[in-house]
C-alpha atoms as a PDB file:
ATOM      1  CA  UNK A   1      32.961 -49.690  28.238  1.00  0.00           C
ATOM      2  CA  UNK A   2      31.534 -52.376  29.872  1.00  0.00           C
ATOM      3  CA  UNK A   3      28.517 -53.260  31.323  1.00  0.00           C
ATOM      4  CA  UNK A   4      27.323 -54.933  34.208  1.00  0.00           C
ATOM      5  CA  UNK A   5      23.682 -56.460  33.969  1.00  0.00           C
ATOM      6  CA  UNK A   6      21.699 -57.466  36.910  1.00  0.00           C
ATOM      7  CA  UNK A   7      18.580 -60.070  36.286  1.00  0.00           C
ATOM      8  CA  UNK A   8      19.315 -62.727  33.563  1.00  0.00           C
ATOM      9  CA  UNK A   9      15.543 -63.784  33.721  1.00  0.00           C
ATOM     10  CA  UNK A  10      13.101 -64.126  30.423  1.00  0.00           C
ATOM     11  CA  UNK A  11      13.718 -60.949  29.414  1.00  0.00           C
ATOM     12  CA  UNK A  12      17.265 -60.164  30.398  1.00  0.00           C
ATOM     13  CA  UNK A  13      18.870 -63.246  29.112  1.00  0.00           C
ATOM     14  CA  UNK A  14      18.002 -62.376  25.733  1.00  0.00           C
ATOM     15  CA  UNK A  15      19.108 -58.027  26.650  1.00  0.00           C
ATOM     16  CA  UNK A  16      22.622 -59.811  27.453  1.00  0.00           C
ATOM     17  CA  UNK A  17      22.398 -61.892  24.567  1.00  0.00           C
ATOM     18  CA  UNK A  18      22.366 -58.755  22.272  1.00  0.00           C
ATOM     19  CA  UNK A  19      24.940 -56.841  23.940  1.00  0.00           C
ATOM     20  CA  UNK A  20      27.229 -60.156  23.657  1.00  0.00           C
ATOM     21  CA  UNK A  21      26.322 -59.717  20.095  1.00  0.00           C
ATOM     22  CA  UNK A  22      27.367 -56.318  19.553  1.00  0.00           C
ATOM     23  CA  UNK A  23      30.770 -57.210  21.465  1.00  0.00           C
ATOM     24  CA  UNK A  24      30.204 -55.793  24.356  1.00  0.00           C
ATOM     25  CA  UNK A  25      31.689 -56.872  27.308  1.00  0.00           C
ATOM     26  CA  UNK A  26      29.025 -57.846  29.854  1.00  0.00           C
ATOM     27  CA  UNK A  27      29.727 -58.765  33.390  1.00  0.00           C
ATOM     28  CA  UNK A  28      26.231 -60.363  34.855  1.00  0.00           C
ATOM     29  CA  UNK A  29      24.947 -61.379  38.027  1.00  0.00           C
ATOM     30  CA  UNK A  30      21.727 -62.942  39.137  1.00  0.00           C
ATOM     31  CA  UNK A  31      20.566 -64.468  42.547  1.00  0.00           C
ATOM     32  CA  UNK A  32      19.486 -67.838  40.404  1.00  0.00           C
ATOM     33  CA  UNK A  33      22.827 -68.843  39.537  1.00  0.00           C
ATOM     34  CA  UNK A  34      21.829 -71.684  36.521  1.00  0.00           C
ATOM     35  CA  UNK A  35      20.655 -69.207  34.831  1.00  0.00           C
ATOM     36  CA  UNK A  36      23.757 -68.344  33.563  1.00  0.00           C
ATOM     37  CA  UNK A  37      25.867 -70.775  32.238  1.00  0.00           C
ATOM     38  CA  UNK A  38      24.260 -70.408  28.913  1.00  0.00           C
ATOM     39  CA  UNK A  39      25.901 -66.585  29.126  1.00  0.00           C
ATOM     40  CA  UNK A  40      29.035 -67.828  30.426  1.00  0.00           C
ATOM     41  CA  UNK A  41      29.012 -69.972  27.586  1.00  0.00           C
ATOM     42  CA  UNK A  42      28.235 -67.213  25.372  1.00  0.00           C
ATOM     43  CA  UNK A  43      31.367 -64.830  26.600  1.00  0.00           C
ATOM     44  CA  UNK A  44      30.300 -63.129  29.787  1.00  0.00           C
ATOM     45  CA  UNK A  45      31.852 -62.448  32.409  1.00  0.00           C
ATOM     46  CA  UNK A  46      29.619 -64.195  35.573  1.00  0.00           C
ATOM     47  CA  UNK A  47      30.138 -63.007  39.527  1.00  0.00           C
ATOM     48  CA  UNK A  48      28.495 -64.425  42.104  1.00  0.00           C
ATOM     49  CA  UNK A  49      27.775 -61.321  43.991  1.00  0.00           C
ATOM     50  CA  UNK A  50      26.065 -58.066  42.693  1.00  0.00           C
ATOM     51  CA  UNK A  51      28.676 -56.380  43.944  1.00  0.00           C
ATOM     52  CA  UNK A  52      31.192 -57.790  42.072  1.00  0.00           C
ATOM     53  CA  UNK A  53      29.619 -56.894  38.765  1.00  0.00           C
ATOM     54  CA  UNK A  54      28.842 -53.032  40.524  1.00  0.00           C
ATOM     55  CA  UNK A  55      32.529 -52.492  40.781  1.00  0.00           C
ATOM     56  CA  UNK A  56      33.987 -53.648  37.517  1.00  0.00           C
ATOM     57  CA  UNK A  57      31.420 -51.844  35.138  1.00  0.00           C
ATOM     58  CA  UNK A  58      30.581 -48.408  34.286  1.00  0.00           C
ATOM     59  CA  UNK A  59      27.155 -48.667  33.497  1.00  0.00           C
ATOM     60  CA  UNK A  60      24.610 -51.228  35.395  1.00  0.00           C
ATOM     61  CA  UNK A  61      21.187 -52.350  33.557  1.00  0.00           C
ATOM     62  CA  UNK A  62      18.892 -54.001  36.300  1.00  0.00           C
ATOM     63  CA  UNK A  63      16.458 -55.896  34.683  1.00  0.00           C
ATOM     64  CA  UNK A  64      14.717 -57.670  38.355  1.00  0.00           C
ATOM     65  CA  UNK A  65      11.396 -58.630  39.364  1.00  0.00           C
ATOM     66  CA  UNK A  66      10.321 -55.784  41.127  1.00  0.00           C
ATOM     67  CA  UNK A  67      11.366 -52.448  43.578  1.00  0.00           C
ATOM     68  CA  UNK A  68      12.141 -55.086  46.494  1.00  0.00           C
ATOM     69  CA  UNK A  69      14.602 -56.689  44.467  1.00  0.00           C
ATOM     70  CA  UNK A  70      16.387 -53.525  43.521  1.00  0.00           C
ATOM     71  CA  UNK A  71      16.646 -52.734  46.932  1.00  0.00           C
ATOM     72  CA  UNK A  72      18.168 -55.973  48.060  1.00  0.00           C
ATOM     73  CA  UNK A  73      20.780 -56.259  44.897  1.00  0.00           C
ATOM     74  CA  UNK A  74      21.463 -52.595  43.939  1.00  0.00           C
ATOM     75  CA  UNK A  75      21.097 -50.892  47.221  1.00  0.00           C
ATOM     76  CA  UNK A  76      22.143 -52.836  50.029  1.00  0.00           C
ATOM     77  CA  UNK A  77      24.675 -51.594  52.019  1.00  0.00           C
ATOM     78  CA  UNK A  78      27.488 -52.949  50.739  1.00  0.00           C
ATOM     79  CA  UNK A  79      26.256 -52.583  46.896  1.00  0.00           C
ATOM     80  CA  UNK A  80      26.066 -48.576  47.695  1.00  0.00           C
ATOM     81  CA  UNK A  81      29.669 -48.079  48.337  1.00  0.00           C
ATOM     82  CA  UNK A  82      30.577 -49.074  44.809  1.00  0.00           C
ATOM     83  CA  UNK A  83      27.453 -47.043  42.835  1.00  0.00           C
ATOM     84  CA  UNK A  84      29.958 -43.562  42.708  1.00  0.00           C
ATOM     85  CA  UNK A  85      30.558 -42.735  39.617  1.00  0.00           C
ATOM     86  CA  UNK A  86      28.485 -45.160  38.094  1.00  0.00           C
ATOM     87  CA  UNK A  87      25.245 -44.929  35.744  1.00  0.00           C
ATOM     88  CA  UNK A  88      22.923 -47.236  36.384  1.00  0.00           C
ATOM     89  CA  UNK A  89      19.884 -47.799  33.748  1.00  0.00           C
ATOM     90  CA  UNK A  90      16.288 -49.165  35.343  1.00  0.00           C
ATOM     91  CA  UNK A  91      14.798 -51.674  32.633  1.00  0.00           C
ATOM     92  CA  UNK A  92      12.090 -53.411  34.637  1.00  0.00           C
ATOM     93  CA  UNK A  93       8.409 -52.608  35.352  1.00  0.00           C
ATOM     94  CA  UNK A  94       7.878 -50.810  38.521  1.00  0.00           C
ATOM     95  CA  UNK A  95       5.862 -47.685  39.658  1.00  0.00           C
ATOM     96  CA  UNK A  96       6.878 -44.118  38.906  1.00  0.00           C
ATOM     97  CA  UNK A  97       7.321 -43.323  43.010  1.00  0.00           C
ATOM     98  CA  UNK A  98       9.395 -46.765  43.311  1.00  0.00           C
ATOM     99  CA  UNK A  99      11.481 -45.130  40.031  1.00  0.00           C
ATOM    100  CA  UNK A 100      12.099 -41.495  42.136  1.00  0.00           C
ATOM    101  CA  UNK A 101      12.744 -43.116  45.319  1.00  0.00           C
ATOM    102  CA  UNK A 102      15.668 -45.423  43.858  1.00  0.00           C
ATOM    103  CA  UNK A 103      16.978 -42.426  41.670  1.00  0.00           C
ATOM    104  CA  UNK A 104      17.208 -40.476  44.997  1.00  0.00           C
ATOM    105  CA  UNK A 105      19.021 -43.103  46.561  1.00  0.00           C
ATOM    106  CA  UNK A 106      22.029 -43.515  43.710  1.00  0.00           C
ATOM    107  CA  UNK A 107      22.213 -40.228  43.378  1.00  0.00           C
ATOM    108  CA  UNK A 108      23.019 -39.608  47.566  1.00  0.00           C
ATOM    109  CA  UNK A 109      25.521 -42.560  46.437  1.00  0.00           C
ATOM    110  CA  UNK A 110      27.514 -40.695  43.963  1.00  0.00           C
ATOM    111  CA  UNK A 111      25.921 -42.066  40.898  1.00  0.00           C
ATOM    112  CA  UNK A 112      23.710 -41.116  38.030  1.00  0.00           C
ATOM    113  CA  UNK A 113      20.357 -42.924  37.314  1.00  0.00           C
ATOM    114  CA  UNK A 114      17.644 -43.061  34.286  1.00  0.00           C
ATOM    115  CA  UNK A 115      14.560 -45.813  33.913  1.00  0.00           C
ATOM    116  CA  UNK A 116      14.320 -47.077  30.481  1.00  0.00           C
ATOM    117  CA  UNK A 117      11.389 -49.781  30.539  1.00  0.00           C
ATOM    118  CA  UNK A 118      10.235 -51.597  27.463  1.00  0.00           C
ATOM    119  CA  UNK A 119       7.575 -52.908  25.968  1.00  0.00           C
ATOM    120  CA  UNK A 120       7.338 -56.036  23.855  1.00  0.00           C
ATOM    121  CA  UNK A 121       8.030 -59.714  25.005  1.00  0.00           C
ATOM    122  CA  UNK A 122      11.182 -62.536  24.441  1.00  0.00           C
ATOM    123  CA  UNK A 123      10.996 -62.930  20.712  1.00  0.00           C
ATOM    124  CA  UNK A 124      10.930 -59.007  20.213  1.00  0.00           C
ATOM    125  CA  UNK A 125      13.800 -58.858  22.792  1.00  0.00           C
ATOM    126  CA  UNK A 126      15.575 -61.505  21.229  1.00  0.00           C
ATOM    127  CA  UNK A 127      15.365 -59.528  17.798  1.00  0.00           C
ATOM    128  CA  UNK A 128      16.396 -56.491  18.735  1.00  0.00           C
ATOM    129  CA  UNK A 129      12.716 -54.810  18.130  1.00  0.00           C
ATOM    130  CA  UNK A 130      11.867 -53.704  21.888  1.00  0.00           C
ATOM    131  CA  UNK A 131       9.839 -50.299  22.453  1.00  0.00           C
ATOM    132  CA  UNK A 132      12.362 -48.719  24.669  1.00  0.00           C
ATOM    133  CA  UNK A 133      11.013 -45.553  26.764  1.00  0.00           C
ATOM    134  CA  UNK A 134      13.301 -43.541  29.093  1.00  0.00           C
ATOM    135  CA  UNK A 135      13.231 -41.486  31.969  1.00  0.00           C
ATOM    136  CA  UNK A 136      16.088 -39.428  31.946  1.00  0.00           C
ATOM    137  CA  UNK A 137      17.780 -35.769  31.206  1.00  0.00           C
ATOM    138  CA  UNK A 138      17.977 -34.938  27.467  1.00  0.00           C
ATOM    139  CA  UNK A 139      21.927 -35.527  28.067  1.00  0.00           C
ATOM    140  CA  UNK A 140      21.433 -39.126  29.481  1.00  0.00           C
ATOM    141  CA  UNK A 141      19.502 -39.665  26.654  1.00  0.00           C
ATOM    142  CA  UNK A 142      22.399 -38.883  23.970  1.00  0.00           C
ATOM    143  CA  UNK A 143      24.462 -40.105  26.104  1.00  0.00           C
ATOM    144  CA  UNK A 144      23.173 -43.586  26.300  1.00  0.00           C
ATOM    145  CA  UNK A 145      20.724 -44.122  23.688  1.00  0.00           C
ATOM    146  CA  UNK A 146      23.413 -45.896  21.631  1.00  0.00           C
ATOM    147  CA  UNK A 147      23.467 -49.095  24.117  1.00  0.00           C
ATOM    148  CA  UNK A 148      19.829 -49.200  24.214  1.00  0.00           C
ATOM    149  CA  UNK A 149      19.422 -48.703  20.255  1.00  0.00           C
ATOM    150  CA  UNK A 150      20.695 -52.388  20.566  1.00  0.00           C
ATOM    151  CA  UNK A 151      17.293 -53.511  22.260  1.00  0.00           C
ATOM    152  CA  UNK A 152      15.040 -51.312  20.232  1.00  0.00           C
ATOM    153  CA  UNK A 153      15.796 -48.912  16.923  1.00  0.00           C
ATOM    154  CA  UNK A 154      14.571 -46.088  18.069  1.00  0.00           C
ATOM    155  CA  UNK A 155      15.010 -45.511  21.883  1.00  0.00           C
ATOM    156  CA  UNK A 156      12.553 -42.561  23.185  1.00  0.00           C
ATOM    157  CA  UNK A 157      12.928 -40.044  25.496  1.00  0.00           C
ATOM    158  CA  UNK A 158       9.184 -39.577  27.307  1.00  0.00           C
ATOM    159  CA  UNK A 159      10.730 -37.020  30.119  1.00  0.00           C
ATOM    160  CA  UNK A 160      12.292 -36.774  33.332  1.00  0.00           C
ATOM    161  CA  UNK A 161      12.530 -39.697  35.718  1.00  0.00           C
ATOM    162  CA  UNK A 162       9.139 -41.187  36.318  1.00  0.00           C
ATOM    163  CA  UNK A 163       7.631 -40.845  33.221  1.00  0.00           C
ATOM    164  CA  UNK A 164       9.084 -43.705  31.318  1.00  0.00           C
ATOM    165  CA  UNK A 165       7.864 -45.688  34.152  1.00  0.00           C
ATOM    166  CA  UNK A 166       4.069 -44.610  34.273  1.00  0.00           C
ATOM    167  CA  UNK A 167       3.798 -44.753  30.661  1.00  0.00           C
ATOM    168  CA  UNK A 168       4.870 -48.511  30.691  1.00  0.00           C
ATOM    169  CA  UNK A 169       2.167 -48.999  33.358  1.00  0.00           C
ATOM    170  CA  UNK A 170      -0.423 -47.499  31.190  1.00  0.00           C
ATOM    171  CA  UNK A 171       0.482 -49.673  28.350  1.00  0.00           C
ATOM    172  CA  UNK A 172       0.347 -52.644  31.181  1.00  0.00           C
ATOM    173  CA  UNK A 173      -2.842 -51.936  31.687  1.00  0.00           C
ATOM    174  CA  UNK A 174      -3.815 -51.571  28.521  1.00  0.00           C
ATOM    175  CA  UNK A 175      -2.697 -55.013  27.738  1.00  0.00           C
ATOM    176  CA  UNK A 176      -4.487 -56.226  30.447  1.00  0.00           C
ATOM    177  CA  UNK A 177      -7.745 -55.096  29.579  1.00  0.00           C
ATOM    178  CA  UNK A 178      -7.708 -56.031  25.563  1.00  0.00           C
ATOM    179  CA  UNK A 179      -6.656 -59.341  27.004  1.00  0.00           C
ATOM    180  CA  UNK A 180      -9.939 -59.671  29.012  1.00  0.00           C
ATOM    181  CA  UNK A 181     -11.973 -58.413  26.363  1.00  0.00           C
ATOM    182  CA  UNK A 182     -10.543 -60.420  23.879  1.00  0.00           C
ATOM    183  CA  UNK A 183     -11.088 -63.219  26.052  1.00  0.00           C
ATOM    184  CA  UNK A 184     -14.772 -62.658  26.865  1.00  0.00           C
ATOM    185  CA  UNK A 185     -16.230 -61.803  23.486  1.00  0.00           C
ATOM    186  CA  UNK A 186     -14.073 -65.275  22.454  1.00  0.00           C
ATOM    187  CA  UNK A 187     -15.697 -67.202  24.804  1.00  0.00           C
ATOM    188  CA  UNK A 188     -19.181 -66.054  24.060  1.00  0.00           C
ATOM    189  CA  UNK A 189     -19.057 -66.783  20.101  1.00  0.00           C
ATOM    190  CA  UNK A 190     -17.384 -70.567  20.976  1.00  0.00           C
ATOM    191  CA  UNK A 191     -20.434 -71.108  23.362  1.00  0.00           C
ATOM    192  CA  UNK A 192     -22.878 -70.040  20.466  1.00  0.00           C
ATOM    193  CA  UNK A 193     -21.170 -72.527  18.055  1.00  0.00           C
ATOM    194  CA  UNK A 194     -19.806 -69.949  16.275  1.00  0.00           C
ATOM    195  CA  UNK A 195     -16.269 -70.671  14.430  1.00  0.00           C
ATOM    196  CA  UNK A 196     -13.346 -68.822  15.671  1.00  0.00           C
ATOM    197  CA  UNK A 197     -12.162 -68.113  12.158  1.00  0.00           C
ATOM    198  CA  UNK A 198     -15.462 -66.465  10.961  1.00  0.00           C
ATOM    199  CA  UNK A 199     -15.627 -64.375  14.486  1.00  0.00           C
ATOM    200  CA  UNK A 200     -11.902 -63.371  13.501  1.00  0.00           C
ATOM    201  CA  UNK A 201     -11.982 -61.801  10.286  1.00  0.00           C
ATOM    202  CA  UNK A 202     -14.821 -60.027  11.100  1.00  0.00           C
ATOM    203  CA  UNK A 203     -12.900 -58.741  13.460  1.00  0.00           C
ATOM    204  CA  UNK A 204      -9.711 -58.370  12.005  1.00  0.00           C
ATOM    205  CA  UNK A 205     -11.675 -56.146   9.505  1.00  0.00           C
ATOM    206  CA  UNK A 206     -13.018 -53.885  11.836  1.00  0.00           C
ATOM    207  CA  UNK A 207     -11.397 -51.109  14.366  1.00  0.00           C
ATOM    208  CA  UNK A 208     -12.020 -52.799  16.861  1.00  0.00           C
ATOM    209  CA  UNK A 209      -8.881 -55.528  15.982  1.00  0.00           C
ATOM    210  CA  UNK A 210      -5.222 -54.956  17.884  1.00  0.00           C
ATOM    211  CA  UNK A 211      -2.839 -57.422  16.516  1.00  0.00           C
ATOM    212  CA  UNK A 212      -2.279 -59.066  20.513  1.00  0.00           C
ATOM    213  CA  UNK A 213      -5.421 -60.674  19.519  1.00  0.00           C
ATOM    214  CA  UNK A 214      -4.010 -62.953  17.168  1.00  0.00           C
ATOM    215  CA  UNK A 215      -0.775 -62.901  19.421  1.00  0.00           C
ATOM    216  CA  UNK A 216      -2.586 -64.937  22.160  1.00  0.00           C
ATOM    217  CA  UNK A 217      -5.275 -66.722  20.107  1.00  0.00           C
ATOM    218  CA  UNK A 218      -3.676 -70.135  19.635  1.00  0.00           C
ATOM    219  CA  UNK A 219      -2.859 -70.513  23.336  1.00  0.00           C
ATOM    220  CA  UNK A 220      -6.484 -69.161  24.586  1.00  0.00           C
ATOM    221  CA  UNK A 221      -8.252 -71.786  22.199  1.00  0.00           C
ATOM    222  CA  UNK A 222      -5.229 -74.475  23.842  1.00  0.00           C
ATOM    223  CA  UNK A 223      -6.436 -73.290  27.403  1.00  0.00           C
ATOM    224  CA  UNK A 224      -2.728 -72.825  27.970  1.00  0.00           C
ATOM    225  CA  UNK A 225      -2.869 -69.238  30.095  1.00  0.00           C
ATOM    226  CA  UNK A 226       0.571 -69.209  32.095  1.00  0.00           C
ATOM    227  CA  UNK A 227       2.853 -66.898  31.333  1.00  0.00           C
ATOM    228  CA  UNK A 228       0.875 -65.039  28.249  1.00  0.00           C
ATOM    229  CA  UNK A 229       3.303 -62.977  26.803  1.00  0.00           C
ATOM    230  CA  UNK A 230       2.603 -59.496  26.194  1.00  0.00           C
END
């Protein structure tokens, strides 16, 4: 089998990475074309058009940006000719309607589709430890969960399509608003003088404590806030 992977950005670099590792063949493509040459380097196969990497694989991962870039790599009009036959596996975050729409889309192409978003950031994808959901028939599941098993342990099946994809926007969310929390009751005990250690074992103590705390402490007290993983 192999595989053709569309988005080598933070988090699919490392995704092709461990497939390269598990000899795999990959075939990539991504519309940044430096990003790369460290997976050419690495043994795979690099096309400079996503159709390319479509027609010589039997199962596509996308791992882009958003919907709008699935539409322009995996379903322009010349990408759709070569989807028949083909399985292709949704990894990024998008909404559950975006999901369905792009699903109904492959399918009217002759191909099979399932989402399979994670959570966890670059050292977790690096490792091999990702929380990998999917949206998909039980038979996609067994079909495929040994390829994802090398992103995450223990891939799980939340339901049809859709699903996968609105429970990784809850857990977005949820992110999001432990972040601002966390953030907030920080700022208040620095502003009393109070030291960040003493404020943090108290907490860490307490229900209240989620282990992203600690995850993003040293950068909040550096004011360094791009790119926070989650």
């Amino acid at each position: 089998m192999k595989v053709g992977f569309l988005g080598t950005g933070l988090m699919g670099k490392p995704l092709v990475q461990r497939l390269l590792l598990a000899k795999i063949p990959v075939v990539v493509y991504n519309r940044t074309a430096s990003k790369v040459e460290e997976l050419k380097a690495a043994g795979a196969q690099v096309v400079e058009e996503p159709e390319s990497a479509i027609a010589s694989a039997d199962c596509i991962i996308l791992m882009l940006t958003n919907a709008a870039a699935i539409e322009q790599v995996l379903l322009s009009e010349s990408a759709k000719t070569h989807l028949k036959g083909r399985t292709i596996i949704q990894m990024g975050t998008i909404s559950p309607q975006e999901s369905q729409q792009i699903e109904q889309q492959v399918i009217a192409a002759g191909g099979e589709y399932l989402e399979a978003p994670v959570l966890g950031s670059i050292p977790e994808a690096k490792a091999g430890k990702l929380i990998v959901m999917l949206g998909a028939t039980p038979e996609q599941f067994a079909k495929w969960s040994n390829l994802l098993q090398n992103f995450g342990s223990e891939p799980r099946l939340i339901g049809e399509v859709g699903t996968a994809a609105a429970v990784k926007l809850a857990l977005n969310q949820l992110i999001a608003s432990l972040t601002t929390a966390f953030a907030l009751s920080l700022s208040l005990v620095q502003k009393q003088g109070v030291e960040v250690e003493i404020f943090m074992e108290l907490l860490r103590q307490s229900a209240l404590y989620a282990p992203t705390f600690d995850k993003k402490l040293k950068r909040m007290l550096e004011r360094d806030f791009i790119a926070i993983p989650t």
